[in-house]
N, C-alpha and C. Protein backbone atom coordinates (compact mmCIF):
# COMPACT_ATOMS: atom_id res chain seq x y z
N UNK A 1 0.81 -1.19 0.00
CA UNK A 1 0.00 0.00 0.00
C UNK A 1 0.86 1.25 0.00
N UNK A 2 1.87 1.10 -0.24
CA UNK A 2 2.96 2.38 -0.35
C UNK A 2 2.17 3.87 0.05
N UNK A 3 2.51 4.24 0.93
CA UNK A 3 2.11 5.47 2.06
C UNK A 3 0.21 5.86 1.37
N UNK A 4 -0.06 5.09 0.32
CA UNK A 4 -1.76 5.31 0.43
C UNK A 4 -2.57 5.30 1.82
N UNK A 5 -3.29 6.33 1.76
CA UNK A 5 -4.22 6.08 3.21
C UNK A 5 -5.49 5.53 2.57
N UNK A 6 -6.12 4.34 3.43
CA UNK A 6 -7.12 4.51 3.26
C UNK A 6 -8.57 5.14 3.04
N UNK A 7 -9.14 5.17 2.64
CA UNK A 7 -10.52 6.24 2.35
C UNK A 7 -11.84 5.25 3.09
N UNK A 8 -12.29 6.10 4.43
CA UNK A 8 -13.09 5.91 4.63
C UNK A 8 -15.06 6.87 4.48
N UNK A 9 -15.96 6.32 4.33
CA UNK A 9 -16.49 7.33 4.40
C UNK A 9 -17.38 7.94 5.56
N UNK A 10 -17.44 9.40 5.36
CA UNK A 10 -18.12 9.97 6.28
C UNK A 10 -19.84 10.83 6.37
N UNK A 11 -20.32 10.43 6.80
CA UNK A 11 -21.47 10.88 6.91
C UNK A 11 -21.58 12.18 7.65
N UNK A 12 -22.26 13.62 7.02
CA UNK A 12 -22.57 14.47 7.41
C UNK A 12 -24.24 14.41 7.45
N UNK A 13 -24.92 14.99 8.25
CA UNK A 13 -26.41 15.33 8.63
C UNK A 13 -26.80 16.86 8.54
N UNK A 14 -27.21 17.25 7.17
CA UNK A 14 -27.36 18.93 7.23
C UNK A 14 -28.79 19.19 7.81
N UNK A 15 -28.73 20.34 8.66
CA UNK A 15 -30.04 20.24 9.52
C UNK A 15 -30.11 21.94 9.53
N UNK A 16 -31.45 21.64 9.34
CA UNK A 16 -32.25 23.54 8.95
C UNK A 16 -33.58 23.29 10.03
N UNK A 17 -33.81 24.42 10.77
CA UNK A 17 -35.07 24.53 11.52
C UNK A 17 -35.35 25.75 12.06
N UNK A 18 -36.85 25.68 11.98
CA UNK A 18 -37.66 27.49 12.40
C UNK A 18 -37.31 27.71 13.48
N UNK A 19 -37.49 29.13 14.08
CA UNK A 19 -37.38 29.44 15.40
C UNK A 19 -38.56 28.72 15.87
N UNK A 20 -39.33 27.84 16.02
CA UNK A 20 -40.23 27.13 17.00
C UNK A 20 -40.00 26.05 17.32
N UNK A 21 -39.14 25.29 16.22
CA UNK A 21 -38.80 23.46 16.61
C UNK A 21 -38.29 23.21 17.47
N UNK A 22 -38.90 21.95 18.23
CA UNK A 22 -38.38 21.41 19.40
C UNK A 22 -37.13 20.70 19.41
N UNK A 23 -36.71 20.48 20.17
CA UNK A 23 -34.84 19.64 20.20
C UNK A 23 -36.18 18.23 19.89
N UNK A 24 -36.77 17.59 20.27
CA UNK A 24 -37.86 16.53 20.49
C UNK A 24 -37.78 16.24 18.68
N UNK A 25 -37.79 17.24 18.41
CA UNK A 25 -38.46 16.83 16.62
C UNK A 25 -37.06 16.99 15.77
N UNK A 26 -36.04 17.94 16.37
CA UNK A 26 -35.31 17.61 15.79
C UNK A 26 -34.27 16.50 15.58
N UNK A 27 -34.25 15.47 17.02
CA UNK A 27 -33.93 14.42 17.27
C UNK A 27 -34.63 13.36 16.19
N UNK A 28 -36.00 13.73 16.09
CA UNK A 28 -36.45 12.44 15.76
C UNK A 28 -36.33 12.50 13.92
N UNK A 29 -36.19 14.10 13.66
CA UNK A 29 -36.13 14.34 12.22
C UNK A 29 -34.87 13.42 11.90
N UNK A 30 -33.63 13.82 12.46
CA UNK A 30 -32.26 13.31 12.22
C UNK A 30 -32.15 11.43 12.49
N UNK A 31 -33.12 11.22 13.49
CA UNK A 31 -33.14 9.36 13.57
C UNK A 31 -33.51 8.89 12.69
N UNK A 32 -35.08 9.63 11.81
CA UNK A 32 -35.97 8.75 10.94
C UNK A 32 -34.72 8.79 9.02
N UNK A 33 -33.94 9.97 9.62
CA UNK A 33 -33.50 10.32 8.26
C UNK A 33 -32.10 8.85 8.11
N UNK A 34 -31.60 9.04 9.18
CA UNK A 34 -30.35 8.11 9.24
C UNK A 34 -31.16 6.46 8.80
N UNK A 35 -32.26 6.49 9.47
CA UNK A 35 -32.88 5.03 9.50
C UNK A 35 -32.85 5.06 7.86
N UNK A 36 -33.57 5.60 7.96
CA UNK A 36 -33.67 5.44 6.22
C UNK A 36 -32.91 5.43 5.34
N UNK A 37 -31.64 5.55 5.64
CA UNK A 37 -30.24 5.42 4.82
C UNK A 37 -29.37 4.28 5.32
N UNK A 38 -29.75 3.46 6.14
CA UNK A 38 -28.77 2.51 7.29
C UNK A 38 -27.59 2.96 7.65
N UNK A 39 -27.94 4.21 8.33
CA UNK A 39 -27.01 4.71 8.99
C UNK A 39 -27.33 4.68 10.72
N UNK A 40 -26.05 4.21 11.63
CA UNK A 40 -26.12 4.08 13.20
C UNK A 40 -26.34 5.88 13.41
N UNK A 41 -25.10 6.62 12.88
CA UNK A 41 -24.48 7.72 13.20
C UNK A 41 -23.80 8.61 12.53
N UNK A 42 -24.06 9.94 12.55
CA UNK A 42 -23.28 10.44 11.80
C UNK A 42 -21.95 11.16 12.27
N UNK A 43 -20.90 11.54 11.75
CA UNK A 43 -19.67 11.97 11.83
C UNK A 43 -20.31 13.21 12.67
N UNK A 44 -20.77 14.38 11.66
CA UNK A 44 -21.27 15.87 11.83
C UNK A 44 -22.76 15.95 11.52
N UNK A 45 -22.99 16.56 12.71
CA UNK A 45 -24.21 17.93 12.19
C UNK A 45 -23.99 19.05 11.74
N UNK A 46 -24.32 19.60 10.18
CA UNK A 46 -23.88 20.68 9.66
C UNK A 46 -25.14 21.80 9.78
N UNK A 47 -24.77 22.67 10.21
CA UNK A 47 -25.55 23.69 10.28
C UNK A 47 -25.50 24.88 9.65
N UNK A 48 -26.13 26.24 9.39
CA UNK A 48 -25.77 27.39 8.90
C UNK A 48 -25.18 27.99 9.73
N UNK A 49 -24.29 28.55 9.76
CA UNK A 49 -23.37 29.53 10.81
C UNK A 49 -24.63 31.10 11.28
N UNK A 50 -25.87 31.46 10.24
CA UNK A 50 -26.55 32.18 11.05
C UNK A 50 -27.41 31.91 11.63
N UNK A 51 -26.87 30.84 12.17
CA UNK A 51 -27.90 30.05 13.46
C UNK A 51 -27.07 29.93 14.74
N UNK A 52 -25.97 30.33 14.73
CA UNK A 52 -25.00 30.23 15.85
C UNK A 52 -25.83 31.18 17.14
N UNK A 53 -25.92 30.46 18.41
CA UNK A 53 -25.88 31.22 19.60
C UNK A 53 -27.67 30.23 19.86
N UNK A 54 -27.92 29.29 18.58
CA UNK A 54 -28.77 28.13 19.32
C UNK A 54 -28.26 26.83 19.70
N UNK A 55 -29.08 26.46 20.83
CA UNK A 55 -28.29 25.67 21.30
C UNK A 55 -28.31 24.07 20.83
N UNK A 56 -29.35 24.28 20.04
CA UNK A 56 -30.35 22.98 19.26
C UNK A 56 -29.29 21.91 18.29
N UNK A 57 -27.92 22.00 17.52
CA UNK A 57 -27.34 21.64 16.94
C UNK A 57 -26.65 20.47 17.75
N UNK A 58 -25.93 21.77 18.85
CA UNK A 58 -25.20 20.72 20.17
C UNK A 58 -25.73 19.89 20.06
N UNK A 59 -27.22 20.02 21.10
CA UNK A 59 -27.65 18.73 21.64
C UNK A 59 -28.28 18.02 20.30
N UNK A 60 -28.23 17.96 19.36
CA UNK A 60 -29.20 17.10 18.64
C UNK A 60 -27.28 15.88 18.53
N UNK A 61 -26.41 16.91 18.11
CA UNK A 61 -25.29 16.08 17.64
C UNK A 61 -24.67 15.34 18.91
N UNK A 62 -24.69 15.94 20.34
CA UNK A 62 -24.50 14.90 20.97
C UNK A 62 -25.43 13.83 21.60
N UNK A 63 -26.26 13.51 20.78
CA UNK A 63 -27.34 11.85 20.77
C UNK A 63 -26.52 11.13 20.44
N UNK A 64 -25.68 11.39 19.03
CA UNK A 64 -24.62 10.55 18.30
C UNK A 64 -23.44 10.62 18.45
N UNK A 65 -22.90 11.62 19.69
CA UNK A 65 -21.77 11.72 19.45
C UNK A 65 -20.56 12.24 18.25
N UNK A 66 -21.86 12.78 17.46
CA UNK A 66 -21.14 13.55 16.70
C UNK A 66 -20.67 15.11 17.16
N UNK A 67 -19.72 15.54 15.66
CA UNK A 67 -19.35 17.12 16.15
C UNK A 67 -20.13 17.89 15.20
N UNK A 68 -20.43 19.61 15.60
CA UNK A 68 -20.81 20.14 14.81
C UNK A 68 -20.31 21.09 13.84
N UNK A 69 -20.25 21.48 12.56
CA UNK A 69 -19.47 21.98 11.54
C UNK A 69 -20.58 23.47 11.41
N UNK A 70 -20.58 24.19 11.04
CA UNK A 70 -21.23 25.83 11.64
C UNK A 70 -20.71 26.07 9.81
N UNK A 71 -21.69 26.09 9.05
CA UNK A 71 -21.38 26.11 7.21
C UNK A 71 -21.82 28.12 7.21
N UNK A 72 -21.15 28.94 6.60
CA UNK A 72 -20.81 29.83 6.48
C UNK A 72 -21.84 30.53 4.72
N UNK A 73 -22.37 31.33 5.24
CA UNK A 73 -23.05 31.55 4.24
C UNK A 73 -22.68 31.79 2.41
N UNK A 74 -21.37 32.02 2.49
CA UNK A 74 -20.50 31.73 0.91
C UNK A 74 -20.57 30.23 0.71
N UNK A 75 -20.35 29.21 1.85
CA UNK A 75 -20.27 27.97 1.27
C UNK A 75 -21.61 27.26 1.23
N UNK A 76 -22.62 27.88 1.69
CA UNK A 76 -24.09 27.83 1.85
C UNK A 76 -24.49 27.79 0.45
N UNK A 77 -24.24 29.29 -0.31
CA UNK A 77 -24.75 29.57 -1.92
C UNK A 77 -23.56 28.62 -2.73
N UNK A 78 -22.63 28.40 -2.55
CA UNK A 78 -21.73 27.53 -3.61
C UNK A 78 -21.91 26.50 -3.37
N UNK A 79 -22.98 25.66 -2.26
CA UNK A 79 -23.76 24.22 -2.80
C UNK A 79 -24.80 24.14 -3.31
N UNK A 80 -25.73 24.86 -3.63
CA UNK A 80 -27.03 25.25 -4.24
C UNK A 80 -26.96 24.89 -5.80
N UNK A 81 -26.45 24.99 -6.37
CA UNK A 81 -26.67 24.31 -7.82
C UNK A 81 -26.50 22.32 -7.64
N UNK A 82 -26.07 22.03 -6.61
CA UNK A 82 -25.50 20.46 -6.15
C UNK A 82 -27.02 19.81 -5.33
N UNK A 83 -27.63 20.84 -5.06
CA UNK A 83 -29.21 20.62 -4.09
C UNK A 83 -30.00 19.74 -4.78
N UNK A 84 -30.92 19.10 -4.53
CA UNK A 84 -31.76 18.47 -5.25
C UNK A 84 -33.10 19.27 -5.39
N UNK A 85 -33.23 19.50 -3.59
CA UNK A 85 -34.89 20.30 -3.23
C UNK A 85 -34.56 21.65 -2.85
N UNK A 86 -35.95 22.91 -3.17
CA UNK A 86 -35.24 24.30 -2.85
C UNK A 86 -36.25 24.54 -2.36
N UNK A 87 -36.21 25.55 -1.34
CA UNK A 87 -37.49 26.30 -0.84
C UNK A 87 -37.48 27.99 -1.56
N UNK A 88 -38.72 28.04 -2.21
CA UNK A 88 -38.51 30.36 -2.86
C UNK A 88 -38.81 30.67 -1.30
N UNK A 89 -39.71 29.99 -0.23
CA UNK A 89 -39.72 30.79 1.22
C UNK A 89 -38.94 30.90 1.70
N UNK A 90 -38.05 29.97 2.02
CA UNK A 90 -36.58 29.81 2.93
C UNK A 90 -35.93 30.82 2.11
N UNK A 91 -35.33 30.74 0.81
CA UNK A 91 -34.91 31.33 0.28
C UNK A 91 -34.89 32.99 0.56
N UNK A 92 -36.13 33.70 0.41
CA UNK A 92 -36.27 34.86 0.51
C UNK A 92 -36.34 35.65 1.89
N UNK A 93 -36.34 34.39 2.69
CA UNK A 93 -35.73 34.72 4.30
C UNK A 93 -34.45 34.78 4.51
N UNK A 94 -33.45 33.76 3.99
CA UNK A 94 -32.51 33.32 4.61
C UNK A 94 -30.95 33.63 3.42
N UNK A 95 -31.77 33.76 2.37
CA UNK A 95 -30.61 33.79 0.81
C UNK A 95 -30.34 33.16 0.23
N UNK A 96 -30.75 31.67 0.40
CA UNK A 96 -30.65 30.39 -0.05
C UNK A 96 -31.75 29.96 -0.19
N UNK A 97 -31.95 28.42 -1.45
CA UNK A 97 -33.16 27.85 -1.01
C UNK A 97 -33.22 26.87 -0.96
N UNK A 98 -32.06 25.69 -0.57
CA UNK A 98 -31.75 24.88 0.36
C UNK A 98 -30.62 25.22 1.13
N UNK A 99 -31.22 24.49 2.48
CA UNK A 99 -30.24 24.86 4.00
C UNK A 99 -29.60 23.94 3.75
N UNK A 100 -30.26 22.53 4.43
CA UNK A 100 -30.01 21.09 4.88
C UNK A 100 -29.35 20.68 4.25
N UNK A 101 -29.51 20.26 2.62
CA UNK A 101 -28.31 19.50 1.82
C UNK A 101 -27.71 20.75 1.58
N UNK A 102 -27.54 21.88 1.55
CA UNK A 102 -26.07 22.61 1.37
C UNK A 102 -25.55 22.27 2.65
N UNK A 103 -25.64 22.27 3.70
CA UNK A 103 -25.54 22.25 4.79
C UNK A 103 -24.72 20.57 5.08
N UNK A 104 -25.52 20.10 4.43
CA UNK A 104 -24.96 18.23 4.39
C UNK A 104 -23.32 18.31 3.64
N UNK A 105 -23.98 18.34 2.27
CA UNK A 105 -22.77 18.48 1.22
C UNK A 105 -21.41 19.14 1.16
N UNK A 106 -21.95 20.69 1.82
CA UNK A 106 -20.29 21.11 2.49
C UNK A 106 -19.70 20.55 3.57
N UNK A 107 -20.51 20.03 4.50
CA UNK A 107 -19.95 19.89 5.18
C UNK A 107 -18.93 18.44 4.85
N UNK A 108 -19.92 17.82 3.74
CA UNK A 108 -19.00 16.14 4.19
C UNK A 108 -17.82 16.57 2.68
N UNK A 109 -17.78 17.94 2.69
CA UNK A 109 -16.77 17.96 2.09
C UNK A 109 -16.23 17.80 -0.03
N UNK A 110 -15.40 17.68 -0.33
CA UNK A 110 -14.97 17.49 -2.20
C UNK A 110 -15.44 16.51 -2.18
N UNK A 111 -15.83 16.16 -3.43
CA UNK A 111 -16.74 14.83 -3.98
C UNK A 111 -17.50 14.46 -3.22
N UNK A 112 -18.11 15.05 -2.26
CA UNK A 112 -19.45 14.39 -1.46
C UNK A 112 -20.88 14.78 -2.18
N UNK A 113 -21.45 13.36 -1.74
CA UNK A 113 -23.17 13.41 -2.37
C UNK A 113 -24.54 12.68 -1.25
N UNK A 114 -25.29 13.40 -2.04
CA UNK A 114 -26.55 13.26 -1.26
C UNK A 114 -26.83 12.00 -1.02
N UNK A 115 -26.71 11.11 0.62
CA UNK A 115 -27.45 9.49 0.48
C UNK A 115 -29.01 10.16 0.19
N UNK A 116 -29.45 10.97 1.29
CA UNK A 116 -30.84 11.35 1.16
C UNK A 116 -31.23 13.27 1.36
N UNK A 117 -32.07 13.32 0.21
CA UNK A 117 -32.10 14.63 0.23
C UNK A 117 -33.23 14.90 1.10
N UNK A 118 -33.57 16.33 1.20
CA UNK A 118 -33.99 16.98 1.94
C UNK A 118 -35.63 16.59 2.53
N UNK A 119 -35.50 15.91 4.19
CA UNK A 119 -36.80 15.55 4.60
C UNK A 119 -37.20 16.74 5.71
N UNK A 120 -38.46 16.98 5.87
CA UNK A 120 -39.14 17.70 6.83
C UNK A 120 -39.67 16.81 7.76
N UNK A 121 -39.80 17.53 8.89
CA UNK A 121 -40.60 17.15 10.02
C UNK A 121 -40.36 18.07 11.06
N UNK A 122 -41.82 18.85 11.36
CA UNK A 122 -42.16 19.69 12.44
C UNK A 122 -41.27 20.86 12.37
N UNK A 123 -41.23 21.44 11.31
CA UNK A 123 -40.63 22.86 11.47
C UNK A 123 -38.95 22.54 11.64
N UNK A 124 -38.61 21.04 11.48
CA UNK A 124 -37.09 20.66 11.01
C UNK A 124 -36.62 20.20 9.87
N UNK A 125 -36.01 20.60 9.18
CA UNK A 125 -35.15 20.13 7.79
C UNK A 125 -33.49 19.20 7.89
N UNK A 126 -33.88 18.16 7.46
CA UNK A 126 -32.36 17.71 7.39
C UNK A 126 -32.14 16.75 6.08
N UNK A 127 -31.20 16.42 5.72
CA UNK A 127 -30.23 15.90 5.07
C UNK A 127 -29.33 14.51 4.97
N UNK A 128 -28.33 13.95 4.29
CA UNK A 128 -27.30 13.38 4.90
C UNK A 128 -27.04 13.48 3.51
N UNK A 129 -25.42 13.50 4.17
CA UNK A 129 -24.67 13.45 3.05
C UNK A 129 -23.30 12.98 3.13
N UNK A 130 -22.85 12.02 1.97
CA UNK A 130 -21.86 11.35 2.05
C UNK A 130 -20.36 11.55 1.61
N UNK A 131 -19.36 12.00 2.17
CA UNK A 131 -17.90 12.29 1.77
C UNK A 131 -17.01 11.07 2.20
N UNK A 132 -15.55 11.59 1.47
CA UNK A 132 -14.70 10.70 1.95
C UNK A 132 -13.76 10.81 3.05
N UNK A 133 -12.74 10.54 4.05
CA UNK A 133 -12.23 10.86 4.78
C UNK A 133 -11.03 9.86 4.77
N UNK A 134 -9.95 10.39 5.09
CA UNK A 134 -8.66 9.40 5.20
C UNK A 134 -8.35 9.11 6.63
């Protein structure tokens, strides 16, 4: 294997939600989404960075023991042509019109893709998305 590293992959969880959603729904948004991909866990919860100072990301990512990645609104609009689903509402709130898989996709990084695009539940949006990692 001459100094090759292996490539493993990593699962990111992009997660978008209103100011009303419960940590309750956003837990269960992020379980039903992983179930549905046969996933235990993900690496990261990716979030929008203008959501910083809630506390909802933390705790949803430590269920899994994951960490959270805080996606920055330039790398927000430079995954949007890579999106599958868009919101014109989110959009004209927020500048984007997907959160969750931009949110997934940057975070899991170059050549990463959607296992599952963008599901709702209760005023939560999430994602997963698949990169590589050495």
């Amino acid at each position: 294997m001459g100094g090759e590293q292996a490539l493993y992959a990593m699962i990111v969880v992009g997660l978008g939600w209103q100011k009303a959603a419960l940590l309750s729904h956003a837990r269960e948004a992020v379980s039903r989404s992983l179930h549905s991909v046969g996933i235990k866990a993900p690496d990261y919860i990716a979030v929008p960075a203008f959501k910083r100072g809630d506390a909802l990301p933390q705790e949803v990512a430590c269920m899994w023991g994951a960490g959270v990645l805080w996606v920055e609104e330039a790398d927000l609009k430079q995954m949007q042509p890579f999106c599958q689903t868009f919101s014109a509402t989110v959009g004209s709130h927020v500048g984007v019109a997907s959160v969750a898989e931009a949110c997934a996709l940057a975070g899991a990084g170059d050549g990463a893709h959607l296992r599952l695009p963008r599901q709702v539940f209760c005023g939560v949006t999430c994602a997963v998305a698949e990169g590589e990692k050495k």
